[in-house]
PDB file of N, CA and C in Angstrom:
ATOM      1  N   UNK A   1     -22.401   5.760  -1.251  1.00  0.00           N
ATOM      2  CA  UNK A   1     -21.582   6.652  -2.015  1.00  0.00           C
ATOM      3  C   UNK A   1     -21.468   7.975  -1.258  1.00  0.00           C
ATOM      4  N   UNK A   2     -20.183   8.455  -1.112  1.00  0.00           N
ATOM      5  CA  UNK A   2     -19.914   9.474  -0.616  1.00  0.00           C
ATOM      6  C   UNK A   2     -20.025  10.965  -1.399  1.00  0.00           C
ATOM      7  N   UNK A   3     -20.243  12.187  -1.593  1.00  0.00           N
ATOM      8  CA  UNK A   3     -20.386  13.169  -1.863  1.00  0.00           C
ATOM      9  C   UNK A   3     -19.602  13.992  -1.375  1.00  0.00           C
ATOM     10  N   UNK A   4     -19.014  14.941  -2.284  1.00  0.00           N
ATOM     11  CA  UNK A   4     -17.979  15.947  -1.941  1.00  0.00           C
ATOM     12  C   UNK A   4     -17.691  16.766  -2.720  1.00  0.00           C
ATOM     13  N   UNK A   5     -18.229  18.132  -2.469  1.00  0.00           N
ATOM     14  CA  UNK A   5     -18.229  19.238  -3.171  1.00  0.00           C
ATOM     15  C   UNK A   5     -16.516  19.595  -3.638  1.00  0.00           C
ATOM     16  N   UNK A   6     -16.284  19.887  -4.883  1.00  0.00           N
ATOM     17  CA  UNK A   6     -14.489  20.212  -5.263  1.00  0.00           C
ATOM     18  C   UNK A   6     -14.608  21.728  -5.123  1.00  0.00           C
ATOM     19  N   UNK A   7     -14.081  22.674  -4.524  1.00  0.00           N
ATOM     20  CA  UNK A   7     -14.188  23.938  -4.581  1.00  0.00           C
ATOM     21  C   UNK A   7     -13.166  24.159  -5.118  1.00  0.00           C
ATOM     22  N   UNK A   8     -12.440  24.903  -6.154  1.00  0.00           N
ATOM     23  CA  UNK A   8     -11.295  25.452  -6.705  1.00  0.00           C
ATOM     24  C   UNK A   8     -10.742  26.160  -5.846  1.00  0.00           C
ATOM     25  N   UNK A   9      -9.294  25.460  -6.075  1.00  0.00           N
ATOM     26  CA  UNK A   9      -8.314  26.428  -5.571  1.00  0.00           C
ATOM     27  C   UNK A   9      -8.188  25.961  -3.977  1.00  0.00           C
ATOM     28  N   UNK A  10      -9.105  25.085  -3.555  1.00  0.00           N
ATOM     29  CA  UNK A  10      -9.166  24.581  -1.934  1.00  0.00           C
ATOM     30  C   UNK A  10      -8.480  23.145  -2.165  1.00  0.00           C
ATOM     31  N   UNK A  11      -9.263  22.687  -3.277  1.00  0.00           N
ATOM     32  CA  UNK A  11      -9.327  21.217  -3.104  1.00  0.00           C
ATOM     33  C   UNK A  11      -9.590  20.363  -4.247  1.00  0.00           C
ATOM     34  N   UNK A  12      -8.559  19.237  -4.323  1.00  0.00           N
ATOM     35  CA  UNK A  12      -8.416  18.453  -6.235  1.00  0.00           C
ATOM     36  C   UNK A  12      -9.071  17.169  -5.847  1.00  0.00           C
ATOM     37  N   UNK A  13      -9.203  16.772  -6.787  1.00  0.00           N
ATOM     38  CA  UNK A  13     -10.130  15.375  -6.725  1.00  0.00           C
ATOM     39  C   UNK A  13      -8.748  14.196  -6.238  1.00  0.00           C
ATOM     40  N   UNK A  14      -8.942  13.325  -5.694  1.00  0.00           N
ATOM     41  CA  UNK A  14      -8.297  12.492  -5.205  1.00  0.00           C
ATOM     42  C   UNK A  14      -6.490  12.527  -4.433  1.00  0.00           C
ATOM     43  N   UNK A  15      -6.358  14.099  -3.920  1.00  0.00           N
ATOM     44  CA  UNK A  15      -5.626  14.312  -3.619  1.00  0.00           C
ATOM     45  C   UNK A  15      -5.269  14.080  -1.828  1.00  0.00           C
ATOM     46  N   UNK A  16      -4.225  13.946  -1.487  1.00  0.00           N
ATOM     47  CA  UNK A  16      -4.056  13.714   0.179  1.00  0.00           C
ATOM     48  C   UNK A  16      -3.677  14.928   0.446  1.00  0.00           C
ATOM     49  N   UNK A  17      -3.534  16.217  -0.279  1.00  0.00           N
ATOM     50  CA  UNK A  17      -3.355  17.394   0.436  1.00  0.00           C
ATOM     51  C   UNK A  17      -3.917  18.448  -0.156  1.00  0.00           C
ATOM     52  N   UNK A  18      -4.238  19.459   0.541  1.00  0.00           N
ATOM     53  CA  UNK A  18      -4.523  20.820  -0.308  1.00  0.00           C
ATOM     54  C   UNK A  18      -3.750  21.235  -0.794  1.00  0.00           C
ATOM     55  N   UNK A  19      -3.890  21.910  -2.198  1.00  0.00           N
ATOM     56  CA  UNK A  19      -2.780  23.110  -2.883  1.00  0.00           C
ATOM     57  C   UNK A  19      -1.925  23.952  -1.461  1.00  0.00           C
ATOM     58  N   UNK A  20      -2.846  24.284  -0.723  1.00  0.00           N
ATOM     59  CA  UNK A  20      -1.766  25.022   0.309  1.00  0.00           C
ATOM     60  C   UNK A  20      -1.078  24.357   0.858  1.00  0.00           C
ATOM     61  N   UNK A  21      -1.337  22.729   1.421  1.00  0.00           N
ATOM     62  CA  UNK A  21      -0.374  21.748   2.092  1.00  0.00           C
ATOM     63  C   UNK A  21       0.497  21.441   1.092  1.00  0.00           C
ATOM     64  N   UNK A  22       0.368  21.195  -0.267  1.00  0.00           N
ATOM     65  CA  UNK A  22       1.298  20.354  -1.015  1.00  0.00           C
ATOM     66  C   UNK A  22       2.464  21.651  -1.582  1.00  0.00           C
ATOM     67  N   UNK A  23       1.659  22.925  -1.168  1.00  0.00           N
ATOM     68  CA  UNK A  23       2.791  23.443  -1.461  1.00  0.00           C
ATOM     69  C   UNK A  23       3.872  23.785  -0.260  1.00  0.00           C
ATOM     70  N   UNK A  24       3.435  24.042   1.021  1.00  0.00           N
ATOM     71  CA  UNK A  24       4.012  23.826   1.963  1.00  0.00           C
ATOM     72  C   UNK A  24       4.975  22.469   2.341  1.00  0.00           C
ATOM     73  N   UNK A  25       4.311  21.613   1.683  1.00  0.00           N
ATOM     74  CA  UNK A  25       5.302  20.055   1.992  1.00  0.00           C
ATOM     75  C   UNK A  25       6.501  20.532   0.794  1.00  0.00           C
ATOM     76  N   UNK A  26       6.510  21.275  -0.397  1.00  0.00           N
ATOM     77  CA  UNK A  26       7.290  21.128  -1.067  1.00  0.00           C
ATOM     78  C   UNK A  26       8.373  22.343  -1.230  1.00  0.00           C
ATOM     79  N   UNK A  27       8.127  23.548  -0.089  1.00  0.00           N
ATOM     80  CA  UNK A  27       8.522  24.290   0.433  1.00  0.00           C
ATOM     81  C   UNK A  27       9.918  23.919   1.648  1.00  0.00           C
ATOM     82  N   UNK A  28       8.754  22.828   2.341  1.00  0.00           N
ATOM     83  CA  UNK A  28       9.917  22.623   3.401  1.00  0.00           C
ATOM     84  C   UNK A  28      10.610  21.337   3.172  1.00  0.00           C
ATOM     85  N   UNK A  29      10.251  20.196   2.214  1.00  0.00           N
ATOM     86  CA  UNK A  29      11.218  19.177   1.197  1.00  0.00           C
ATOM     87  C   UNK A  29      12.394  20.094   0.314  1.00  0.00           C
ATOM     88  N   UNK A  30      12.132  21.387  -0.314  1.00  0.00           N
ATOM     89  CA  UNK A  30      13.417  21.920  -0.488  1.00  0.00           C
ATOM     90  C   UNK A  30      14.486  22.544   0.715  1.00  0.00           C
ATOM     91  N   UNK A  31      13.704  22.803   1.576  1.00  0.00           N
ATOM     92  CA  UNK A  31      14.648  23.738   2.549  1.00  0.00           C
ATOM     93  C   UNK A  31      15.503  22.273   3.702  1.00  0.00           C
ATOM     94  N   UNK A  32      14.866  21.865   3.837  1.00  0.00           N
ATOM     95  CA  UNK A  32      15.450  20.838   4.569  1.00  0.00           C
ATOM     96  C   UNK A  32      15.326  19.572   4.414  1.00  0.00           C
ATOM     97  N   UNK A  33      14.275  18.680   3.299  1.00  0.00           N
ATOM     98  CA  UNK A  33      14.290  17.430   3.021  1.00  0.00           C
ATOM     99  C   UNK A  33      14.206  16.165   4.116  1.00  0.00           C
ATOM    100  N   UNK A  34      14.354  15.046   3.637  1.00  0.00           N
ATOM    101  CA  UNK A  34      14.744  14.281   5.181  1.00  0.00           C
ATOM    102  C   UNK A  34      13.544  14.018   6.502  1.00  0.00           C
ATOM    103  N   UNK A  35      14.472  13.909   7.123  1.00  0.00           N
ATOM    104  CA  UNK A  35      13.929  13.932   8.904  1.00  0.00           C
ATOM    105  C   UNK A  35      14.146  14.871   9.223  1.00  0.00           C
ATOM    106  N   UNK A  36      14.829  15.637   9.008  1.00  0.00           N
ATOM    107  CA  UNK A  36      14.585  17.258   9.671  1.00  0.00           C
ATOM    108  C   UNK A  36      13.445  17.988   8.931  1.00  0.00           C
ATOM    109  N   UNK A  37      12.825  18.018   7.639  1.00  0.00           N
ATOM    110  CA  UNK A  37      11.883  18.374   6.923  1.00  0.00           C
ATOM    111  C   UNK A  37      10.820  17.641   8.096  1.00  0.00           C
ATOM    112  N   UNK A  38      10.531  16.086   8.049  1.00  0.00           N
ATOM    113  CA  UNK A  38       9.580  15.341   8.710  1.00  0.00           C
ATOM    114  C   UNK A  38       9.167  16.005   9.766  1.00  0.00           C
ATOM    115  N   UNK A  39      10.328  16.334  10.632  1.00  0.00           N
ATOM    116  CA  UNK A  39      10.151  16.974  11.778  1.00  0.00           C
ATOM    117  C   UNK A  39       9.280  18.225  12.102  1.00  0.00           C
ATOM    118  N   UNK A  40       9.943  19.174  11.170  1.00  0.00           N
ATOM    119  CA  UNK A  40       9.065  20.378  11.117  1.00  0.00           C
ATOM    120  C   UNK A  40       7.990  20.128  10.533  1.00  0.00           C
ATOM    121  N   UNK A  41       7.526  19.375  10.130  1.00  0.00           N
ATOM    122  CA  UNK A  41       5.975  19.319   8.748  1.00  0.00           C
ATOM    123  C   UNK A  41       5.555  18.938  10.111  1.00  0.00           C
ATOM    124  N   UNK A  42       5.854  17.844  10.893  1.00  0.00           N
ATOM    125  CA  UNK A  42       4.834  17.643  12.011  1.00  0.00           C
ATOM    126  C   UNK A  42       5.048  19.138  13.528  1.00  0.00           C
ATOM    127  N   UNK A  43       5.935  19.501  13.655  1.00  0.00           N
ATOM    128  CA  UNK A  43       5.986  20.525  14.127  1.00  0.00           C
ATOM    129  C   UNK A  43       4.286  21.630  13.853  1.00  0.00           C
ATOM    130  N   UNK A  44       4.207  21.829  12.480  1.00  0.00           N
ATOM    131  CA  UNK A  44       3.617  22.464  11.733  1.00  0.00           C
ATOM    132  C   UNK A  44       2.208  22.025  11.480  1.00  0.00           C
ATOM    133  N   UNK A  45       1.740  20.721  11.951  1.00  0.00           N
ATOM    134  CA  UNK A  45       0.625  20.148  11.874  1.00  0.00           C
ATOM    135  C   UNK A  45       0.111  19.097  10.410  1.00  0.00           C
ATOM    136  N   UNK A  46       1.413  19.196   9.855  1.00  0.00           N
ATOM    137  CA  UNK A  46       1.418  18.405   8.523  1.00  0.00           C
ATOM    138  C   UNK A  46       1.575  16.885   8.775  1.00  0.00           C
ATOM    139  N   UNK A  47       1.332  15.825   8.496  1.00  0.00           N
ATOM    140  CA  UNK A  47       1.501  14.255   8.383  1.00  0.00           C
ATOM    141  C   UNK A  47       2.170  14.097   7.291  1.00  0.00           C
ATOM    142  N   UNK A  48       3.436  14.195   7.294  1.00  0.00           N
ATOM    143  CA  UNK A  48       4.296  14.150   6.182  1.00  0.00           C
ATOM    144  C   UNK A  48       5.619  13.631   6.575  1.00  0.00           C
ATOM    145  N   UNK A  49       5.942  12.599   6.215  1.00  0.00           N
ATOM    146  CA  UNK A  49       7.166  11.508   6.432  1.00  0.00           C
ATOM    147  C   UNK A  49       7.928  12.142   4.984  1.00  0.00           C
ATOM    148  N   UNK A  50       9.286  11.845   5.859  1.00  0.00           N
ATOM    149  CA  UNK A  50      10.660  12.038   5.202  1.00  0.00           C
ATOM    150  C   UNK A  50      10.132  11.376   3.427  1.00  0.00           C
ATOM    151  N   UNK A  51       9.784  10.203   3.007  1.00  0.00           N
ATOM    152  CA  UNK A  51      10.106   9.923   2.255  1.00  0.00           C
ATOM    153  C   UNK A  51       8.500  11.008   1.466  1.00  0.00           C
ATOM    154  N   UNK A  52       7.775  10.993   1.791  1.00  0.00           N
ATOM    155  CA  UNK A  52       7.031  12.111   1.500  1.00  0.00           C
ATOM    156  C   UNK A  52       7.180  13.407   0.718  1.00  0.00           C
ATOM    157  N   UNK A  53       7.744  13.454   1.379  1.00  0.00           N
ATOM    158  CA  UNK A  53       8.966  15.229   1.150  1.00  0.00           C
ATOM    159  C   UNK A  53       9.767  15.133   0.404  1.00  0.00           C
ATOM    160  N   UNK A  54      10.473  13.899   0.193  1.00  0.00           N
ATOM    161  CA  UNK A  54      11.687  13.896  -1.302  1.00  0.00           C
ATOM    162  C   UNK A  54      10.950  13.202  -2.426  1.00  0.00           C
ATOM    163  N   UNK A  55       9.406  12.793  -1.879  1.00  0.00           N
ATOM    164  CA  UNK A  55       9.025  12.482  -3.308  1.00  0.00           C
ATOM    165  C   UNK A  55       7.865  13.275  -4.020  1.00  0.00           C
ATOM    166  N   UNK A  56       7.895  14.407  -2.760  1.00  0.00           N
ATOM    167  CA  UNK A  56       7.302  15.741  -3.850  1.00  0.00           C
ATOM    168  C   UNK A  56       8.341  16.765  -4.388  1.00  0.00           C
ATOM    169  N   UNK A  57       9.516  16.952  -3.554  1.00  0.00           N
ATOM    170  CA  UNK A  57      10.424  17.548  -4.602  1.00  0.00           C
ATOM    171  C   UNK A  57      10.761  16.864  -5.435  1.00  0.00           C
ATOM    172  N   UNK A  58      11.208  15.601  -5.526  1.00  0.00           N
ATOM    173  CA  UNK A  58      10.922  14.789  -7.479  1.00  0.00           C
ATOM    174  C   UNK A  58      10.485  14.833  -7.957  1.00  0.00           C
ATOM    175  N   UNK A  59       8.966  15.128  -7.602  1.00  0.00           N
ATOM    176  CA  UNK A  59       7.918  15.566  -8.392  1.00  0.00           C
ATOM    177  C   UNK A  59       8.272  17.183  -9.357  1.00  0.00           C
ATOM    178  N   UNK A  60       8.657  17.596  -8.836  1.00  0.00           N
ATOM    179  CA  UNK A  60       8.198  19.353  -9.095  1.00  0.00           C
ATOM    180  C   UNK A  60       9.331  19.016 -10.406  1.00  0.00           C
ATOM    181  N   UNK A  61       9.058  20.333 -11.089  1.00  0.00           N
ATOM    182  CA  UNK A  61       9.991  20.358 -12.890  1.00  0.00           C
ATOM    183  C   UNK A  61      10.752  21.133 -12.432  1.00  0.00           C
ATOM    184  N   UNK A  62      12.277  20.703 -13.393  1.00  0.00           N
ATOM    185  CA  UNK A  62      13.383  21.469 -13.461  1.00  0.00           C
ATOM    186  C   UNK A  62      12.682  22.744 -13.235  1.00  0.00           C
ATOM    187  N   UNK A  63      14.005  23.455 -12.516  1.00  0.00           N
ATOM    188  CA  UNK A  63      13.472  24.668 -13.237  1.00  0.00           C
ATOM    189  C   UNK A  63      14.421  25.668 -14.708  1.00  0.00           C
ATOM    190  N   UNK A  64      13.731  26.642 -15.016  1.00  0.00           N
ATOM    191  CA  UNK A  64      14.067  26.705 -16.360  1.00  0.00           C
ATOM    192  C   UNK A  64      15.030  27.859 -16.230  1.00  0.00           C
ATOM    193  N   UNK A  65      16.035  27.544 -17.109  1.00  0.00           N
ATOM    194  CA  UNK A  65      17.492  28.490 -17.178  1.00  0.00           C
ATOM    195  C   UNK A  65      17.145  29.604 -17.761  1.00  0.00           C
ATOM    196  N   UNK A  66      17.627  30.755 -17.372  1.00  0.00           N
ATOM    197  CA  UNK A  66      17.268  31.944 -18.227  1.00  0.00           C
ATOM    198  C   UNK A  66      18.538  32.053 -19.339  1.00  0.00           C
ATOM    199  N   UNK A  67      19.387  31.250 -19.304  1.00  0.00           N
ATOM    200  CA  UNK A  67      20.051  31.534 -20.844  1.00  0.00           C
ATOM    201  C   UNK A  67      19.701  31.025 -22.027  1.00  0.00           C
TER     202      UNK A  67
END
């Protein structure tokens, strides 16, 4: 059995990225999506495939109308 301290705010239980990577993957899935997203995430040191990137911006919630 493996052991692994969860520190808040670093790191979630059974996740493939940190809060700072997953928000970065979902940073550059809005700005460019795709293979050009893919590109730069590995540019950037991220392991993040195209389909990766459009299925964390599906993930994320509408966002909310101010009217």
């Amino acid at each position: 059995m493996t052991f692994a301290e969860q520190v808040a705010g670093l790191t979630s239980p059974h996740a493939r990225f940190t809060p700072l990577a997953r928000a970065m993957v979902e940073a550059i899935g809005l700005a460019l999506a795709g293979r050009a997203g893919a590109r730069l995430a590995g540019q950037l040191g991220l392991a993040a495939g195209r389909n990766t990137l459009l299925r964390r911006v599906r993930a994320l919630p509408d966002p909310h109308s101010g009217s």
